[in-house]
Protein backbone atom coordinates (compact mmCIF):
# COMPACT_ATOMS: atom_id res chain seq x y z
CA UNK A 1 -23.15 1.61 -4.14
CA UNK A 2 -23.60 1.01 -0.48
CA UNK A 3 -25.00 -2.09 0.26
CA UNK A 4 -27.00 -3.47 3.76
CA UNK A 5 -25.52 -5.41 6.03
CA UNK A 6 -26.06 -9.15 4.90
CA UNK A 7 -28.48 -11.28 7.31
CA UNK A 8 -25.13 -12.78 9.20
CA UNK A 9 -23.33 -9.52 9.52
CA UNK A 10 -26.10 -7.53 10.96
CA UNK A 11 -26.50 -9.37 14.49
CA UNK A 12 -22.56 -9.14 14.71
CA UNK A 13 -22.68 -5.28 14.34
CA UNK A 14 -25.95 -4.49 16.25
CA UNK A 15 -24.51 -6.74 19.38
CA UNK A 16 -20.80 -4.73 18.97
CA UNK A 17 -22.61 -1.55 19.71
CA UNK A 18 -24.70 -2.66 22.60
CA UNK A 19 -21.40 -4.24 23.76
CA UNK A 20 -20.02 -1.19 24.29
CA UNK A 21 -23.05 0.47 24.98
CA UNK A 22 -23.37 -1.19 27.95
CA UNK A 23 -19.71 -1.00 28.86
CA UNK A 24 -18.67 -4.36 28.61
CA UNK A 25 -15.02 -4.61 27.77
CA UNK A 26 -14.52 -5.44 23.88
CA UNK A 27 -10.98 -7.28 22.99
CA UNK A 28 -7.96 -5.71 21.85
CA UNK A 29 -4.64 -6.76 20.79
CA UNK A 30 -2.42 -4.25 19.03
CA UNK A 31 1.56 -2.93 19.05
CA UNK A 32 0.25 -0.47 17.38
CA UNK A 33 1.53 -1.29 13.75
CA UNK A 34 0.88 -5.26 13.47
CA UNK A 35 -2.16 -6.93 14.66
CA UNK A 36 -1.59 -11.24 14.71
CA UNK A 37 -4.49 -13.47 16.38
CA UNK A 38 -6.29 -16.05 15.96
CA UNK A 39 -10.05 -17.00 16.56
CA UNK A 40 -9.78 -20.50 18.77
CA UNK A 41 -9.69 -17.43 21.33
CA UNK A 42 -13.10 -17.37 20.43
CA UNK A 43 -15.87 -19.30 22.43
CA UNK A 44 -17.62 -21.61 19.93
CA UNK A 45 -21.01 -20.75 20.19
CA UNK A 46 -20.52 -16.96 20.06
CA UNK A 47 -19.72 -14.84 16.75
CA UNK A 48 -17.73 -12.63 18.24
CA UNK A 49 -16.58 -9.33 16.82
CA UNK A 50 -12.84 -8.33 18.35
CA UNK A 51 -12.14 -4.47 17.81
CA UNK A 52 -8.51 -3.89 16.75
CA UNK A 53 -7.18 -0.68 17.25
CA UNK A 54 -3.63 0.53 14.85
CA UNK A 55 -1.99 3.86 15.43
CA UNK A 56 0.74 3.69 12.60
CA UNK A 57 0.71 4.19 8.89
CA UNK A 58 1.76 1.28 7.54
CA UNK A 59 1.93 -2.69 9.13
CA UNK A 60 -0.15 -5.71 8.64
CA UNK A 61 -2.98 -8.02 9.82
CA UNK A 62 -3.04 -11.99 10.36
CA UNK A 63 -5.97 -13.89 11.66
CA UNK A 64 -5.71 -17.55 12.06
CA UNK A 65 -8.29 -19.40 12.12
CA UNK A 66 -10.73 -16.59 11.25
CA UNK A 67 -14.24 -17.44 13.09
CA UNK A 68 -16.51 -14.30 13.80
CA UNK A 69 -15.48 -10.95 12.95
CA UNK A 70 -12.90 -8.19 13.10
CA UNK A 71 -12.88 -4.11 13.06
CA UNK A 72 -9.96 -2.88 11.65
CA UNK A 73 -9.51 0.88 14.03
CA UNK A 74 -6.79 2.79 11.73
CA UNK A 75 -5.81 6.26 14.10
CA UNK A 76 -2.72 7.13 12.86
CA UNK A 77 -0.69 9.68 15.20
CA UNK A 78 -1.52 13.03 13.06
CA UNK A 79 -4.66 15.65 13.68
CA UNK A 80 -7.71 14.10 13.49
CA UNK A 81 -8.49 16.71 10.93
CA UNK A 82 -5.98 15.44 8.39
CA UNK A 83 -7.88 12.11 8.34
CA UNK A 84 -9.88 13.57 5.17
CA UNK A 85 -6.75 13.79 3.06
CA UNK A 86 -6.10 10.14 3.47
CA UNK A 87 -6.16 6.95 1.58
CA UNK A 88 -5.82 3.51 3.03
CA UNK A 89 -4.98 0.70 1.00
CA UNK A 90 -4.76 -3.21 1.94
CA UNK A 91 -2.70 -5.80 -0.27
CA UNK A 92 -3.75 -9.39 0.37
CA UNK A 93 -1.22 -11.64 1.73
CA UNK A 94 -0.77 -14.20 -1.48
CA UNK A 95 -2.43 -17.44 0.28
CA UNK A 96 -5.12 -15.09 2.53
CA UNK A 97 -8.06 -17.40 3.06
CA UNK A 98 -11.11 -17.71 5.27
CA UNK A 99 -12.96 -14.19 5.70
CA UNK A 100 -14.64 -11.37 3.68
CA UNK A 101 -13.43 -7.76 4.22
CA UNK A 102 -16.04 -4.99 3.74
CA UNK A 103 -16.07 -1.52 4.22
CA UNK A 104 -18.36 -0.51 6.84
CA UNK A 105 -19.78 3.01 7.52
CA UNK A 106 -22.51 3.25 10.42
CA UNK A 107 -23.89 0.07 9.76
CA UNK A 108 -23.66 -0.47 5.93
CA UNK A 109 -21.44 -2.68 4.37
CA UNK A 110 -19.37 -2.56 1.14
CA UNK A 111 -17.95 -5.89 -0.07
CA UNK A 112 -14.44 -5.11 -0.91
CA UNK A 113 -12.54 -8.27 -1.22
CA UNK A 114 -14.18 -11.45 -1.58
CA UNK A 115 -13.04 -14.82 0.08
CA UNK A 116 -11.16 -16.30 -2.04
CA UNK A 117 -10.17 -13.88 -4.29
CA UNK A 118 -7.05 -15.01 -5.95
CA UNK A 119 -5.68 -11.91 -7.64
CA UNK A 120 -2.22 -11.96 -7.51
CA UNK A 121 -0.37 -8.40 -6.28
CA UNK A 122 -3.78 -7.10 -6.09
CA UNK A 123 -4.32 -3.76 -3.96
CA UNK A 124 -7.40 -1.90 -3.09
CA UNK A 125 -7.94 1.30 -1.89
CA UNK A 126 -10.09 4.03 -0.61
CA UNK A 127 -10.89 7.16 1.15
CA UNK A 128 -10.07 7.33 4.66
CA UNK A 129 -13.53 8.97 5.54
CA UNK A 130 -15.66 5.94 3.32
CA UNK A 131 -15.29 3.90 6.66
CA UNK A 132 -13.33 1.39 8.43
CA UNK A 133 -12.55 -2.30 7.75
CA UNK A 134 -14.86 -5.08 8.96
CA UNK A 135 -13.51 -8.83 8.45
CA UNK A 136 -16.59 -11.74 9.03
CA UNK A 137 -15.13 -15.17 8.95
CA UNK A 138 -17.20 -17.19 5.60
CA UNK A 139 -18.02 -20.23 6.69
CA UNK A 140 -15.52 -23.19 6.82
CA UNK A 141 -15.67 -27.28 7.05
CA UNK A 142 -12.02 -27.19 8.07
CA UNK A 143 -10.73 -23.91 9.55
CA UNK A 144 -7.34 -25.45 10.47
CA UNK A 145 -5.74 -23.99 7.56
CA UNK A 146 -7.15 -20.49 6.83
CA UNK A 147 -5.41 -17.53 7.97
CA UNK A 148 -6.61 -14.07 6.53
CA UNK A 149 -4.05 -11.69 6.21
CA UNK A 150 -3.05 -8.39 4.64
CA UNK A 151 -0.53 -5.30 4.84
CA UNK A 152 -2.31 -1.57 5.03
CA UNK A 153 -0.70 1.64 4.31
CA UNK A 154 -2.19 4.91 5.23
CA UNK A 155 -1.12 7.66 2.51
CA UNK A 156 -1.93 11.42 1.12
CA UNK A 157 -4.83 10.81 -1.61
CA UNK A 158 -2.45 12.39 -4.32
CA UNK A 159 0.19 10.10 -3.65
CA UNK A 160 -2.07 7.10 -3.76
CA UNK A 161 -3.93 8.23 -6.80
CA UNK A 162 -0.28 8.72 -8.55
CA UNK A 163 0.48 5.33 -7.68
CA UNK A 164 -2.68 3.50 -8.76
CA UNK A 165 -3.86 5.19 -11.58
CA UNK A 166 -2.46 4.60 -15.80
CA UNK A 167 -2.08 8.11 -16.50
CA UNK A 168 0.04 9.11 -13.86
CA UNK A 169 2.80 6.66 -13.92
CA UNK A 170 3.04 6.11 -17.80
CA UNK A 171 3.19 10.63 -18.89
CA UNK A 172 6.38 12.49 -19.04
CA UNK A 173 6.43 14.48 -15.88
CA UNK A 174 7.05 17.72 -16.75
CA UNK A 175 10.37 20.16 -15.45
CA UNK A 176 8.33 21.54 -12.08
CA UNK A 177 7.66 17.79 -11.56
CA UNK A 178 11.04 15.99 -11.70
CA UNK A 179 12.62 18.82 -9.83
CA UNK A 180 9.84 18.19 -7.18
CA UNK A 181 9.70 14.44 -7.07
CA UNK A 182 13.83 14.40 -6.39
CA UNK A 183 13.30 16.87 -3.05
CA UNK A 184 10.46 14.35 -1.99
CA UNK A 185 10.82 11.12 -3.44
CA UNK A 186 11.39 7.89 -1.44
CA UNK A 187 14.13 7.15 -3.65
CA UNK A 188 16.63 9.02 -6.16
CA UNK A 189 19.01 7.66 -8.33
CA UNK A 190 21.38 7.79 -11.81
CA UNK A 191 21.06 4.46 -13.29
CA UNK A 192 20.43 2.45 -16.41
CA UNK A 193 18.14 0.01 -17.84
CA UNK A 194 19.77 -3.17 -17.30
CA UNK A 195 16.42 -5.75 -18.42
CA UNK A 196 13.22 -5.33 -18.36
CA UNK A 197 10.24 -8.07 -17.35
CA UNK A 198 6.86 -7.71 -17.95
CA UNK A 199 4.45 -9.95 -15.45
CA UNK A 200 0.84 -9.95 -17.76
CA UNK A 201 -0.81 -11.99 -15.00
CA UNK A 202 -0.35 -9.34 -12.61
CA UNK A 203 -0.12 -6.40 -15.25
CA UNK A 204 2.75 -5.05 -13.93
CA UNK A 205 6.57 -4.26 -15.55
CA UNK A 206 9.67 -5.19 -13.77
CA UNK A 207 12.55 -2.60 -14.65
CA UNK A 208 16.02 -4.07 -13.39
CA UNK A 209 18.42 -0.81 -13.00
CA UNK A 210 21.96 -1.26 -12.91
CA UNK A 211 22.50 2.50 -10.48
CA UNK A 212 25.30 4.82 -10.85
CA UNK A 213 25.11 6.97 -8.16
CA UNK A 214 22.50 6.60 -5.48
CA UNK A 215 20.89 10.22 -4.06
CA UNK A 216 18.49 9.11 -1.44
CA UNK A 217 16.73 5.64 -0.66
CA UNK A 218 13.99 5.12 2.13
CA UNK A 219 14.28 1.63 1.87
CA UNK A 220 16.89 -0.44 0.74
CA UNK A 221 15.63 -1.67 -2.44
CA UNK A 222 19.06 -0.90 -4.11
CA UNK A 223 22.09 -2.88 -2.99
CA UNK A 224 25.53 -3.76 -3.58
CA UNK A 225 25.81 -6.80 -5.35
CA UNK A 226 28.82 -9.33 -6.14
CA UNK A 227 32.65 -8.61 -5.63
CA UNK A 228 32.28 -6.17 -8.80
CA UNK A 229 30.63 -3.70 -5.99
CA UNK A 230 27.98 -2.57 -8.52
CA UNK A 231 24.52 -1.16 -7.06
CA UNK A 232 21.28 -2.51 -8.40
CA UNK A 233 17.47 -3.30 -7.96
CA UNK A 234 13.84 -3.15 -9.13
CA UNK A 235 11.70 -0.85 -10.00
CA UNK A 236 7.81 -1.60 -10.48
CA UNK A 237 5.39 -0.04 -12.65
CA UNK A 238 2.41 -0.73 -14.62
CA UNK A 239 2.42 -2.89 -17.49
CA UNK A 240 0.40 -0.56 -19.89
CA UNK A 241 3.06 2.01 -19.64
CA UNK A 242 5.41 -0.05 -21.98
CA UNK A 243 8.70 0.43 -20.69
CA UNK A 244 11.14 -1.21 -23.13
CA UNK A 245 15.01 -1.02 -22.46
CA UNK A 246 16.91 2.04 -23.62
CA UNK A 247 20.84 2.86 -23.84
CA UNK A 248 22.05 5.75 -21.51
CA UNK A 249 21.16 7.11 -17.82
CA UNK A 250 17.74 8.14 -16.72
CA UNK A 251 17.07 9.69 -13.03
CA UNK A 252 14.40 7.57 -11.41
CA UNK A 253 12.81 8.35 -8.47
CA UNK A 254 9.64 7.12 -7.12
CA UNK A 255 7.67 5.60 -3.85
CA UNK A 256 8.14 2.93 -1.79
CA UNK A 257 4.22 1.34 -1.72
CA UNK A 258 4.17 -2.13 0.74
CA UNK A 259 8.35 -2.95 0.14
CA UNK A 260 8.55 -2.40 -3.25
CA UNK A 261 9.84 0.57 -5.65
CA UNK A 262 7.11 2.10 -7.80
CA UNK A 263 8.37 4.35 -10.46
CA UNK A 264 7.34 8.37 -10.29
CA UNK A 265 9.30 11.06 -12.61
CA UNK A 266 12.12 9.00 -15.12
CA UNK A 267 13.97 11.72 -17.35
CA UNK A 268 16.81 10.81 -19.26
CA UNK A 269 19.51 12.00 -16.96
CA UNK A 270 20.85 14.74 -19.25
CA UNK A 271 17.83 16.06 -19.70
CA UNK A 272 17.16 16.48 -15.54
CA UNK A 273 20.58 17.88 -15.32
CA UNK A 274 19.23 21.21 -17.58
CA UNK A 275 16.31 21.43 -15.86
CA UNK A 276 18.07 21.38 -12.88
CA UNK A 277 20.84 23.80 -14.22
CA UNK A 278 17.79 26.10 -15.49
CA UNK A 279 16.02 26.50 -12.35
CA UNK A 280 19.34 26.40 -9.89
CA UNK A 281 20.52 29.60 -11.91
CA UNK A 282 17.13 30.88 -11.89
CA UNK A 283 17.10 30.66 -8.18
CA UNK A 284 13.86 28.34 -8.31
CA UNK A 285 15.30 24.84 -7.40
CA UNK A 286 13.16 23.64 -4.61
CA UNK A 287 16.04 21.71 -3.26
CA UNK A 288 19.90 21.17 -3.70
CA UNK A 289 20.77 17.94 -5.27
CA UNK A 290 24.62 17.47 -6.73
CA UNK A 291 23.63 16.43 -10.59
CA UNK A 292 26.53 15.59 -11.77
């Protein structure tokens, strides 16, 4: 539910618009991915509200010594039109102190993370159309050692809704699935189980893969390690799926959501390579991948 602005945050907005209204210059500061400032910019007997305009889909946010406000302008470089099948989601820096961050929609606001929140790994997300973000500065004895920070990626709604929601990660994917999530995965590979950690605080399970052939990586997440000139990483996913560690070769692929590897479709490997034979000889393969 939609809440009104608080008694603080509705001066703030109401003087933004007849700021521009009246064609007064507002501030900006962008390379269009990253955003870094700090509010001792800021006279001290004005709230000011900076505008902040992004044009990428992914990057971050860091305000030092929050006082006032910020809005958060996402325009990513596609067709306005597309904006609808968006998601944006923000992931707290660890130690991000000092402000509020609301949603806000033609002057209402939405609390979405509180200052002070201390949830580890936490991300939040929503619709790119529920509004844009608005950061007020809570007040502060001692602002010296607040900063407010978080990274934002922009993303298609099914992708984010894969990646955030239990049922998604944890169910066998079926054949039409694996053969799709190989052609458009962020990363492919043939690797085992090597450990596997599970982190309760932040509900999340840490699968350590020891890779034996790597297809495709967006990112590199999986590296060479040691004079033995073996590949591995980490792969992320949620706790409640209950990953435990297995003997043989699986095929993971998966996303790459704010620099780490988030597990998608995970067949045993011999069981991708029939699929894969089935539909190759069928002519319905959606892409060529060697599977041996």
């Amino acid at each position: 539910m939609r809440s009104p602005p608080a008694a603080g945050l509705l001066p703030l907005l109401l003087g933004l618009r007849l700021l521009l209204g009246g064609g007064a210059a507002a501030q900006y500061s962008s390379d269009l991915c990253n955003w870094k400032g700090s509010g001792l910019t800021h006279e001290s007997h004005k709230k000011d509200v900076e505008q902040v305009y992004l044009r990428c889909s992914e990057g971050s946010i860091e305000w030092m010594y929050p006082t006032g406000a910020l809005i958060v302008n996402l325009r990513p470089n596609i067709s306005p039109a597309s904006y609808k099948h968006l998601t944006v989601c923000i992931k707290p820096f660890k130690d991000s102190a000092g402000a509020n961050i609301y949603l806000e929609k033609t002057g209402e606001l939405k609390l979405l993370v509180r200052d002070g929140d201390r949830s580890p790994s936490k991300v939040y997300c929503f619709g790119y159309e529920q509004g844009g973000l608005f950061i007020e500065a809570t007040p502060q004895q001692d602002i010296s050692r607040k900063i407010t920070g978080f990274q934002y990626e922009l993303m298609n709604k099914g992708i984010a809704s894969d990646l955030h929601t239990v049922s998604a990660p944890c169910r066998p994917c079926s054949d039409t699935e694996v053969l799709l999530a190989v052609c458009t995965s962020d990363f492919v590979i043939r690797g085992s189980i090597q450990d596997v950690t599970n982190e309760a605080e932040e509900q999340e399970t840490v699968i350590h893969v020891g890779v034996n052939k790597l297809y495709r990586q967006k990112s590199k997440v999986f590296q060479l390690t040691g004079e033995s000139g073996n590949w591995r990483g980490q792969i992320k996913t949620l706790l409640e799926c209950g990953v435990k560690p297995g003997d043989g070769d699986f095929l993971f692929t998966g996303r790459m959501h704010f620099g780490e590897a988030r597990l998608g479709c995970a067949p045993r490997f011999k069981d991708f390579q029939r699929m894969y034979k089935e539909a190759k000889d069928k002519g319905l393969n959606p892409c060529e991948i060697g599977p041996d």
